[in-house]
PDB file of N, CA and C in Angstrom:
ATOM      1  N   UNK A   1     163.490  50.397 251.281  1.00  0.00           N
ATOM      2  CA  UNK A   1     164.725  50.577 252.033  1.00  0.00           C
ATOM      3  C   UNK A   1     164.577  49.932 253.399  1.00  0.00           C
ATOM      4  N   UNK A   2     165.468  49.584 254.168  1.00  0.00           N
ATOM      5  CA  UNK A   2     165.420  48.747 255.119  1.00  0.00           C
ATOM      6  C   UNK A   2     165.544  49.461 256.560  1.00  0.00           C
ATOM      7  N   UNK A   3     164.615  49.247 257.188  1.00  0.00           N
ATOM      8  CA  UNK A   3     164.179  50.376 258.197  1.00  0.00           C
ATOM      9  C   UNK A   3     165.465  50.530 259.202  1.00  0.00           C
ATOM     10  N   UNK A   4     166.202  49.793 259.508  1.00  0.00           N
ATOM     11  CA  UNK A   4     167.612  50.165 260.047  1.00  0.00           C
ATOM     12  C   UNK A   4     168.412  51.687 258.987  1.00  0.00           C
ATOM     13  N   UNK A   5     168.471  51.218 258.088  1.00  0.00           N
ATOM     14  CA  UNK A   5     169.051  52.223 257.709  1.00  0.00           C
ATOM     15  C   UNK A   5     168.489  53.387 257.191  1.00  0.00           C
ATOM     16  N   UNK A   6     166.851  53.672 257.567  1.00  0.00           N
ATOM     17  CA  UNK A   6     166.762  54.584 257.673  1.00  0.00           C
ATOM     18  C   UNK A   6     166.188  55.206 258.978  1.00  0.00           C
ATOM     19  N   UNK A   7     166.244  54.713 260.384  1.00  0.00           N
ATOM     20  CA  UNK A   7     166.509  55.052 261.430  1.00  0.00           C
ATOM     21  C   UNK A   7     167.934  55.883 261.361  1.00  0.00           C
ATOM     22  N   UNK A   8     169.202  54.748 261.043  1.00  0.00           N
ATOM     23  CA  UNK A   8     170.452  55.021 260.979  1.00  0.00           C
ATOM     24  C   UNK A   8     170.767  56.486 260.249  1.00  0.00           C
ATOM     25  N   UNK A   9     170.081  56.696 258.984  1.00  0.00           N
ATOM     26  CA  UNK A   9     170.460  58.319 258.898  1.00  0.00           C
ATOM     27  C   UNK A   9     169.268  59.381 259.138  1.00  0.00           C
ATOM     28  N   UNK A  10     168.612  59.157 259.855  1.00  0.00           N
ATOM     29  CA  UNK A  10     167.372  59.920 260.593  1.00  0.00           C
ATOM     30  C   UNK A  10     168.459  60.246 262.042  1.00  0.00           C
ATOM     31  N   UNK A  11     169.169  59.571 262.694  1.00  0.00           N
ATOM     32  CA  UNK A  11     170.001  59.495 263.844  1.00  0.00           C
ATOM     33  C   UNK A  11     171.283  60.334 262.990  1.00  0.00           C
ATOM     34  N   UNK A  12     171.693  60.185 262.107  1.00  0.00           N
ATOM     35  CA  UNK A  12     173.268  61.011 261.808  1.00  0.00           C
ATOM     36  C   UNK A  12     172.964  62.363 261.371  1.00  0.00           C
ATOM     37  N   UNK A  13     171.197  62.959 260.874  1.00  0.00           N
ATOM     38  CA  UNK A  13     170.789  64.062 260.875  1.00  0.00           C
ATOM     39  C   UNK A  13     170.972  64.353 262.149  1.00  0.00           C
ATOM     40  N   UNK A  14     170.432  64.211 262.896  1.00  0.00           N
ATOM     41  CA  UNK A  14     170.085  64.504 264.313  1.00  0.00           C
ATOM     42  C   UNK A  14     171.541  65.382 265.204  1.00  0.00           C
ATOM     43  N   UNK A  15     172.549  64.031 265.125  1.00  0.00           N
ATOM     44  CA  UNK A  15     173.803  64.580 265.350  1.00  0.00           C
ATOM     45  C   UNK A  15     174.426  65.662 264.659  1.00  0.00           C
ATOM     46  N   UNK A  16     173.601  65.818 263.552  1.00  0.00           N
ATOM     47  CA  UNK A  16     174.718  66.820 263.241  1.00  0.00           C
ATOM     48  C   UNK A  16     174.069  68.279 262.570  1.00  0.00           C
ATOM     49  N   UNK A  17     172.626  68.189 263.114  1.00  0.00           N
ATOM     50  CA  UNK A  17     172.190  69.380 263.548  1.00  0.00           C
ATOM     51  C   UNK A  17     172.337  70.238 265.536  1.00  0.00           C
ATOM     52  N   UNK A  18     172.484  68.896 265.936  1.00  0.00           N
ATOM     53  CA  UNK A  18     173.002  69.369 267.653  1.00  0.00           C
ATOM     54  C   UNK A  18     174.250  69.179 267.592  1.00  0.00           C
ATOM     55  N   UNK A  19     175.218  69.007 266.993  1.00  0.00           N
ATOM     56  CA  UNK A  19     176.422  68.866 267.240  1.00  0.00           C
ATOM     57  C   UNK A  19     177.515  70.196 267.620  1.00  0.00           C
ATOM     58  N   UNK A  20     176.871  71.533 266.645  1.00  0.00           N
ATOM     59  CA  UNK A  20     177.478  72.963 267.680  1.00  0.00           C
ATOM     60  C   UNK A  20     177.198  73.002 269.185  1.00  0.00           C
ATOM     61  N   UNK A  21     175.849  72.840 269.213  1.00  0.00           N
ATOM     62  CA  UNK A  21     175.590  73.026 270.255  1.00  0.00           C
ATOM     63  C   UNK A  21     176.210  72.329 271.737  1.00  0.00           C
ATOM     64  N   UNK A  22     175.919  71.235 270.803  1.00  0.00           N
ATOM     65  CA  UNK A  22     176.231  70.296 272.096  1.00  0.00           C
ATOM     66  C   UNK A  22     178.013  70.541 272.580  1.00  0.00           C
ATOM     67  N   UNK A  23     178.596  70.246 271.654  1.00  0.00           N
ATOM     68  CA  UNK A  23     179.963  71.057 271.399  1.00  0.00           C
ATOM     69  C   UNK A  23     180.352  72.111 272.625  1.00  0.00           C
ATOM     70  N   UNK A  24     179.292  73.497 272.065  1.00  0.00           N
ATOM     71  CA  UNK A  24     179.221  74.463 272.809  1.00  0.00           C
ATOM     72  C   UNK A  24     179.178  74.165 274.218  1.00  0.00           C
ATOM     73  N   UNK A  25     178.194  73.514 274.976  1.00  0.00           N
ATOM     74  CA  UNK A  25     177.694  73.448 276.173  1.00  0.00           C
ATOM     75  C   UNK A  25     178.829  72.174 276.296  1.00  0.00           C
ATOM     76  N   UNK A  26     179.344  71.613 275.934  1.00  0.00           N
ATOM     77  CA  UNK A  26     180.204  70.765 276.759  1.00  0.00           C
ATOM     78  C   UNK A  26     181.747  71.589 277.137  1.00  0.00           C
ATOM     79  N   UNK A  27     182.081  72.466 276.249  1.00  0.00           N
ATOM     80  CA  UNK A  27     182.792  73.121 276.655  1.00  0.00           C
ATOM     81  C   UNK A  27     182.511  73.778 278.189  1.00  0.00           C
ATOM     82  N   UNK A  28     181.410  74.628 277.697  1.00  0.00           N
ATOM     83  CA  UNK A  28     181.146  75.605 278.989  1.00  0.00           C
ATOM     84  C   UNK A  28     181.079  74.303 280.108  1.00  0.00           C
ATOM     85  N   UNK A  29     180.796  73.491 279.898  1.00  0.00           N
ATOM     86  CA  UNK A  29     180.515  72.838 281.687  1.00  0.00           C
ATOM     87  C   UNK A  29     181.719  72.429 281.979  1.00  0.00           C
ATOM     88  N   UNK A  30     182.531  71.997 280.873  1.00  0.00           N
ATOM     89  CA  UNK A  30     184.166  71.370 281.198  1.00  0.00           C
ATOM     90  C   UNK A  30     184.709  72.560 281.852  1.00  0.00           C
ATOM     91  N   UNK A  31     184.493  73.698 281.416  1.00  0.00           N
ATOM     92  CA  UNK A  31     185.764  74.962 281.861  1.00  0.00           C
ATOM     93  C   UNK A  31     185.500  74.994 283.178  1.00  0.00           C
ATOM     94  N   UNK A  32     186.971  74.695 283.945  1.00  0.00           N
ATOM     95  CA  UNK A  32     186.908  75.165 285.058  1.00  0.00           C
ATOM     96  C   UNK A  32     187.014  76.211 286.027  1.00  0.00           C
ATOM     97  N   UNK A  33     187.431  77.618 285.017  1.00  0.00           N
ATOM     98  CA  UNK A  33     187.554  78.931 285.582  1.00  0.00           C
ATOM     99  C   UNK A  33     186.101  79.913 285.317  1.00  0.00           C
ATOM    100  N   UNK A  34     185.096  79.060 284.781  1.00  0.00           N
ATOM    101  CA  UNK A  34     183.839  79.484 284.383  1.00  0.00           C
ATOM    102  C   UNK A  34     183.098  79.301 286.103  1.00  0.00           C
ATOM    103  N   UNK A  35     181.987  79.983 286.094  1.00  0.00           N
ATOM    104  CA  UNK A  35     181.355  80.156 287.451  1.00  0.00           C
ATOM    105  C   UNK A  35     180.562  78.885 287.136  1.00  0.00           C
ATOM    106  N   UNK A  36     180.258  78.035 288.843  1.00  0.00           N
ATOM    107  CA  UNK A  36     179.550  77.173 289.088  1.00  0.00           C
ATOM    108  C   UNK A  36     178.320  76.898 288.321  1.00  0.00           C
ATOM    109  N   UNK A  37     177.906  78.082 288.231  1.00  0.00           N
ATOM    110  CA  UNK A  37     176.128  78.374 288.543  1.00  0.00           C
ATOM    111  C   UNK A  37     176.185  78.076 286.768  1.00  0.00           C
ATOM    112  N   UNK A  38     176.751  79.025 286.082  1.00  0.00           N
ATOM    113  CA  UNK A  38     177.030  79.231 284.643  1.00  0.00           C
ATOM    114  C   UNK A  38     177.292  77.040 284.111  1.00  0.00           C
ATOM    115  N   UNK A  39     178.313  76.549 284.752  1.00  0.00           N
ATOM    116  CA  UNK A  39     178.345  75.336 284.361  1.00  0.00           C
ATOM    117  C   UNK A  39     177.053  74.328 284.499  1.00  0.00           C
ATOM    118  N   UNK A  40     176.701  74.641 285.545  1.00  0.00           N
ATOM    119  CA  UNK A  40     175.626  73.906 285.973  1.00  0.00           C
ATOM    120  C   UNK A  40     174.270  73.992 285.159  1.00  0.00           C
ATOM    121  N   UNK A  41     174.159  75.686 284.593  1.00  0.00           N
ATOM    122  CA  UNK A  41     173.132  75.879 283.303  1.00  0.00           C
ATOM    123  C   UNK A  41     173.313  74.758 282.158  1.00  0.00           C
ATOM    124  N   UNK A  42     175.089  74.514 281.970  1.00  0.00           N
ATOM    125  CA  UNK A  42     174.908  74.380 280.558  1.00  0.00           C
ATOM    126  C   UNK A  42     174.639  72.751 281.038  1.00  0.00           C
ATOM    127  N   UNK A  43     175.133  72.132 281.847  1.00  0.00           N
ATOM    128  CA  UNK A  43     174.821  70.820 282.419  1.00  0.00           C
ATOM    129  C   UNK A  43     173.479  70.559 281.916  1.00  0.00           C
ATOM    130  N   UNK A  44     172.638  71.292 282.390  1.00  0.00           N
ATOM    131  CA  UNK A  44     170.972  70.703 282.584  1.00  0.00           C
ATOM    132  C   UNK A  44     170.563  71.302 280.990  1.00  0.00           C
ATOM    133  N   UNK A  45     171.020  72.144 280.347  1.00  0.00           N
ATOM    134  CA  UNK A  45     170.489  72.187 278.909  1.00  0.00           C
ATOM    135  C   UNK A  45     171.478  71.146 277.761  1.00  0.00           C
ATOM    136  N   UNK A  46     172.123  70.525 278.288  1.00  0.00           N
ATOM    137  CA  UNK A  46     173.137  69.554 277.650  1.00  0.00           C
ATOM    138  C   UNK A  46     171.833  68.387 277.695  1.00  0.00           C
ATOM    139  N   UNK A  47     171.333  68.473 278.879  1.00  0.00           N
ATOM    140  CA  UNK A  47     170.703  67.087 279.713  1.00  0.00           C
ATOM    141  C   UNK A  47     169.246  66.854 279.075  1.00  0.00           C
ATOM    142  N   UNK A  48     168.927  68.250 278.685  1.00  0.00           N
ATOM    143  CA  UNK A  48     167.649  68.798 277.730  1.00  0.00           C
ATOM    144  C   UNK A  48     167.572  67.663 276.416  1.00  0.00           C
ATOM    145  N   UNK A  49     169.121  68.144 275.862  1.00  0.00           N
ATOM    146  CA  UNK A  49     168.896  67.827 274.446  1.00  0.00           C
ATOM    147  C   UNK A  49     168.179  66.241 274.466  1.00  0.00           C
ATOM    148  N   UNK A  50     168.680  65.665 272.865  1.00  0.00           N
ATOM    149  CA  UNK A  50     167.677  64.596 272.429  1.00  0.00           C
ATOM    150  C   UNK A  50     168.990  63.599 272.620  1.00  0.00           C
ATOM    151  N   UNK A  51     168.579  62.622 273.283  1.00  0.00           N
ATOM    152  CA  UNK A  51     169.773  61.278 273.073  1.00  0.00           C
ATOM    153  C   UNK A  51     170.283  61.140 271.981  1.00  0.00           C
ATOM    154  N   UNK A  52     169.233  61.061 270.952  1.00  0.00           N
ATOM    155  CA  UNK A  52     169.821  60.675 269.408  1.00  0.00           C
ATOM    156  C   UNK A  52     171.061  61.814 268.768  1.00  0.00           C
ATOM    157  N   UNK A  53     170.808  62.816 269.595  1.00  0.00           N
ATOM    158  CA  UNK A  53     171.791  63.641 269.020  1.00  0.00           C
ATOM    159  C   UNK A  53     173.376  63.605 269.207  1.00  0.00           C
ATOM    160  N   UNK A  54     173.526  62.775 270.049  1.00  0.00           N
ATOM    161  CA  UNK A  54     175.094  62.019 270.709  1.00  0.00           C
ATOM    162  C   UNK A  54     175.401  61.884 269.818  1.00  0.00           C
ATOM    163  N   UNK A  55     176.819  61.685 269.382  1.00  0.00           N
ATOM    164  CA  UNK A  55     177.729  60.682 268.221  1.00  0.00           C
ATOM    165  C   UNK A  55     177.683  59.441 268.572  1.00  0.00           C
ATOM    166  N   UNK A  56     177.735  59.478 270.002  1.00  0.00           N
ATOM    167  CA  UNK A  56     178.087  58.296 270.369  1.00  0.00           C
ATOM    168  C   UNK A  56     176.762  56.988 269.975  1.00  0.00           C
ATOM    169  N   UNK A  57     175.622  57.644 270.232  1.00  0.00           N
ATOM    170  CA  UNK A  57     174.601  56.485 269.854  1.00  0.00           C
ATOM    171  C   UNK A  57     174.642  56.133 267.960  1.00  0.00           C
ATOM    172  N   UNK A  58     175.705  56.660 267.246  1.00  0.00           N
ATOM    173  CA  UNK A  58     175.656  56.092 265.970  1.00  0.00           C
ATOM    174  C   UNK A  58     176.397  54.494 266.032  1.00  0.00           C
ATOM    175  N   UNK A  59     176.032  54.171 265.260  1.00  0.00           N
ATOM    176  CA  UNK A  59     176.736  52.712 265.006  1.00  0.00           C
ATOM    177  C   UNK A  59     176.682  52.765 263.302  1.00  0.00           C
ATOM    178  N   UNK A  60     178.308  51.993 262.817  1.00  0.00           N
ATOM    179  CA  UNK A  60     178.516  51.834 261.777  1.00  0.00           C
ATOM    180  C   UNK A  60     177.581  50.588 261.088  1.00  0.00           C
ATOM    181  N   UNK A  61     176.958  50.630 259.724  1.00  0.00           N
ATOM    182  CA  UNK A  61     176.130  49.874 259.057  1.00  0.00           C
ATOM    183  C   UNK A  61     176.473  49.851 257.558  1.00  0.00           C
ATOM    184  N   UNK A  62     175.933  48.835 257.256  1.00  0.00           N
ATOM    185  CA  UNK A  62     176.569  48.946 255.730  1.00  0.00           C
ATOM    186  C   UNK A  62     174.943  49.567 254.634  1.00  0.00           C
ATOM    187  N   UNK A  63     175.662  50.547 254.011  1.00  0.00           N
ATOM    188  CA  UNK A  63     174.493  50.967 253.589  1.00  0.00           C
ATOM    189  C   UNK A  63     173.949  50.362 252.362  1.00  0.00           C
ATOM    190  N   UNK A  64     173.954  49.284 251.933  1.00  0.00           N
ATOM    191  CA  UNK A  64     173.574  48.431 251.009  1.00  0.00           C
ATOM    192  C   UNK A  64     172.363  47.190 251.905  1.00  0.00           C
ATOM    193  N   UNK A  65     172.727  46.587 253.076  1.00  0.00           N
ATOM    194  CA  UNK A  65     172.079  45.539 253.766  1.00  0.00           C
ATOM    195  C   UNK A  65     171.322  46.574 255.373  1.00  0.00           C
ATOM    196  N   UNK A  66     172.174  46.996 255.594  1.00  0.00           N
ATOM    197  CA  UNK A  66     171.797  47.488 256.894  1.00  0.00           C
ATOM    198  C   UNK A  66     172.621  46.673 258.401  1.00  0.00           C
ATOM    199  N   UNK A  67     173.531  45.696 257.513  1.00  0.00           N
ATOM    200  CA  UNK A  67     173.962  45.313 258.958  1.00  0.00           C
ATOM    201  C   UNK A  67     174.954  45.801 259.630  1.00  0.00           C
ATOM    202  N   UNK A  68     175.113  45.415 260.890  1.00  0.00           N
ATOM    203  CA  UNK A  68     175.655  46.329 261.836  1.00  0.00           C
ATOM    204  C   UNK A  68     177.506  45.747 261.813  1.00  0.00           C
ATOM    205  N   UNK A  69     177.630  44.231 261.846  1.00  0.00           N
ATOM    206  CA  UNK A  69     178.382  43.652 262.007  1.00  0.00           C
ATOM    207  C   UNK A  69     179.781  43.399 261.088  1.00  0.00           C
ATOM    208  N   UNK A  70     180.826  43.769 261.256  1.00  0.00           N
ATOM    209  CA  UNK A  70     182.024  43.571 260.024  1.00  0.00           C
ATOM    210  C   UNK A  70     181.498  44.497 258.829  1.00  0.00           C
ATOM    211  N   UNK A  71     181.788  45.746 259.585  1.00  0.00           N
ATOM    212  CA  UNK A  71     181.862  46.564 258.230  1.00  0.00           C
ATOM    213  C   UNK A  71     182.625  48.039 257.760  1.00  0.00           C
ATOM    214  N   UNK A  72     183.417  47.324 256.883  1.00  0.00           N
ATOM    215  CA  UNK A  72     185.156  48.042 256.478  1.00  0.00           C
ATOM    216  C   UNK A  72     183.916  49.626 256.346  1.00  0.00           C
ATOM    217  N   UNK A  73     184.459  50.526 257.174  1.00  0.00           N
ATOM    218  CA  UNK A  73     184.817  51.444 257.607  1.00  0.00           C
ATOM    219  C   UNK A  73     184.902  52.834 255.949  1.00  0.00           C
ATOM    220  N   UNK A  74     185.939  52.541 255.318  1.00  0.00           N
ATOM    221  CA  UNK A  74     186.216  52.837 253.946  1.00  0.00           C
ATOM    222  C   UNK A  74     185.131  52.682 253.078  1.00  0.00           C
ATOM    223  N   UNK A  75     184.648  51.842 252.779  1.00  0.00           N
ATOM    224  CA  UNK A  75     183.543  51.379 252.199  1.00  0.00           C
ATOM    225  C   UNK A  75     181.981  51.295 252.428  1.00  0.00           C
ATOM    226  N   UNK A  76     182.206  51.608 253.863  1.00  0.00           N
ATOM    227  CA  UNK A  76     180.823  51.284 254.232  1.00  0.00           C
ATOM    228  C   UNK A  76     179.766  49.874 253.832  1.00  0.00           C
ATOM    229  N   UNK A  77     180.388  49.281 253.550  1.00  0.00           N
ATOM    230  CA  UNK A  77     179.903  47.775 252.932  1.00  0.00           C
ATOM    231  C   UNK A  77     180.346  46.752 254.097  1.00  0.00           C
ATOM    232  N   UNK A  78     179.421  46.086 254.637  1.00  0.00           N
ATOM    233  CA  UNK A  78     179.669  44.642 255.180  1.00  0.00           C
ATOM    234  C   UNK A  78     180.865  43.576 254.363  1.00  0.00           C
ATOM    235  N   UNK A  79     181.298  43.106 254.967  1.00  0.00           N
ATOM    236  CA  UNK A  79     182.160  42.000 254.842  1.00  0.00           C
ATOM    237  C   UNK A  79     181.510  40.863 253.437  1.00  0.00           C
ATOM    238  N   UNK A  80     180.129  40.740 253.792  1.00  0.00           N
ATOM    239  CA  UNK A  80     179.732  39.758 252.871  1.00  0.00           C
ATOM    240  C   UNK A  80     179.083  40.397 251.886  1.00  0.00           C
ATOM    241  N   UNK A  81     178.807  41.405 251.310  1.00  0.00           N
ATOM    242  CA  UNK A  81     178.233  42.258 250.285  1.00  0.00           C
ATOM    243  C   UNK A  81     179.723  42.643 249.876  1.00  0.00           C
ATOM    244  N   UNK A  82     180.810  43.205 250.221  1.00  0.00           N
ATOM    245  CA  UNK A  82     182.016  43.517 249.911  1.00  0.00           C
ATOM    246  C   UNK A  82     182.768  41.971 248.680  1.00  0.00           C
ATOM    247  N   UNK A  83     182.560  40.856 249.621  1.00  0.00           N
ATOM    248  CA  UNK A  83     182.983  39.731 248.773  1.00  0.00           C
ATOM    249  C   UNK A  83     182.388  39.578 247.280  1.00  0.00           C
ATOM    250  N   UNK A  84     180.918  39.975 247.360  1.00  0.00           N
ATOM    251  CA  UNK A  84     180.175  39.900 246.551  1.00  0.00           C
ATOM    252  C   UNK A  84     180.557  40.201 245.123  1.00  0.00           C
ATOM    253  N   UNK A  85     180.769  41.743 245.489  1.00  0.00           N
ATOM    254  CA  UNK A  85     180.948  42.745 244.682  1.00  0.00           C
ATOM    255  C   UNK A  85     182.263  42.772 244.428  1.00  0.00           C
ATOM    256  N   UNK A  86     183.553  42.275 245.107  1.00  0.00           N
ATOM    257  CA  UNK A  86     184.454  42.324 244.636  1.00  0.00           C
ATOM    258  C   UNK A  86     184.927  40.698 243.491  1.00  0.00           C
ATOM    259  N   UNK A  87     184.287  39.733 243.864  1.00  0.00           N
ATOM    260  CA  UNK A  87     183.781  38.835 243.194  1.00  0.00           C
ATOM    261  C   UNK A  87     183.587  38.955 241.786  1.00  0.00           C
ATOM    262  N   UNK A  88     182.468  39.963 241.567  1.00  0.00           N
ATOM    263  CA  UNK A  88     181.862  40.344 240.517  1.00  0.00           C
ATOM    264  C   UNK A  88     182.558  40.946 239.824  1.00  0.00           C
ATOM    265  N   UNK A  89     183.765  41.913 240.266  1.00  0.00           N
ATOM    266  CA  UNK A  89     184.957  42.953 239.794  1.00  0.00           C
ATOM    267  C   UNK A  89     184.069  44.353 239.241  1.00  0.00           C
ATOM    268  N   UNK A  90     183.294  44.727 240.644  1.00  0.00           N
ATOM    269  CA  UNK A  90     182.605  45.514 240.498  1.00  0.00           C
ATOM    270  C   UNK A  90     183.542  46.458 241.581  1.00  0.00           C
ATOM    271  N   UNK A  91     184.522  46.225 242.370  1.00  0.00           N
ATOM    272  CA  UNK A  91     185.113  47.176 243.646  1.00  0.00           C
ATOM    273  C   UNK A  91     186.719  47.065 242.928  1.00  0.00           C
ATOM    274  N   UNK A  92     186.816  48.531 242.435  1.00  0.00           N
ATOM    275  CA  UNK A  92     187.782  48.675 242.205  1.00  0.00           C
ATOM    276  C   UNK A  92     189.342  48.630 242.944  1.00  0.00           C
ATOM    277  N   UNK A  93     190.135  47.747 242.312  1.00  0.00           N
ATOM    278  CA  UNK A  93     191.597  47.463 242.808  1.00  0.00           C
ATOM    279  C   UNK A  93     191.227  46.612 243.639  1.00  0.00           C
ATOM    280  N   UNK A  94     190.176  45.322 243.984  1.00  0.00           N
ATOM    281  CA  UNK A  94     190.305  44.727 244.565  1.00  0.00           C
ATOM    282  C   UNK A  94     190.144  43.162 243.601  1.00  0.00           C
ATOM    283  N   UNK A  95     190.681  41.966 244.171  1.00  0.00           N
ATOM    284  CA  UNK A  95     190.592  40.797 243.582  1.00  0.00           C
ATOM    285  C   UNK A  95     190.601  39.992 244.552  1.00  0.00           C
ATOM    286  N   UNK A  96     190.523  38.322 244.139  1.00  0.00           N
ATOM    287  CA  UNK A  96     190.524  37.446 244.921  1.00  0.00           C
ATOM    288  C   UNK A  96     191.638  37.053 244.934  1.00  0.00           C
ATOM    289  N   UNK A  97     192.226  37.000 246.382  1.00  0.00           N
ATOM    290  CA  UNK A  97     193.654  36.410 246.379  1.00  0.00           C
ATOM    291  C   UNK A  97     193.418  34.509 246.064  1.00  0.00           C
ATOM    292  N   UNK A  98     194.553  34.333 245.563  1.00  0.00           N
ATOM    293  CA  UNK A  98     194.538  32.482 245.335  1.00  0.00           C
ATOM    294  C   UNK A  98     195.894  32.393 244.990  1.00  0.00           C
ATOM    295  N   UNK A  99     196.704  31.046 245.975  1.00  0.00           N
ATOM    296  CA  UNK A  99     197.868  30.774 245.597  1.00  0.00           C
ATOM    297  C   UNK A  99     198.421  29.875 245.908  1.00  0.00           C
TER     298      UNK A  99
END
């Protein structure tokens, strides 16, 4: 398997074992009728956690190649593995347009 993509779901575990949490503590620091001191806790245990646990550090990949670049969302397949396979009339309801 191709070590991108298994960084890539070693990182979407991650998120979504901290994802209550983090959740949690972003609330508490957003509220603004919550006491200073109380926000400021959840600030620095927000600040604790692990980077990888962000959503934000995921990036979409196609889980067939591993690349990062042009890749339908729906499918999870790159652009050029997608042609492939729809080529082949292996991706259902799809064809080659020609006209």
């Amino acid at each position: 398997m191709n070590y991108l993509i298994t960084k890539d779901v070693k990182k979407r575990e991650q998120v979504y074992t901290f994802e209550k949490s983090r959740l949690v503590l972003k609330t508490i620091a957003r509220t603004q009728s919550l006491s200073k001191k109380l926000q400021w806790k959840a600030r620095l245990k927000l600040s604790l956690l692990k980077k990888n646990g962000s959503s934000t550090r995921l990036k979409n990949r196609c889980v067939l190649t591993g690349r990062s670049h042009a890749v339908y969302r729906l499918l999870k397949i790159s652009r050029i593995k997608f042609r492939k396979l729809a080529s082949a009339g292996l991706v259902p309801g799809a064809k080659k347009a020609s006209w």
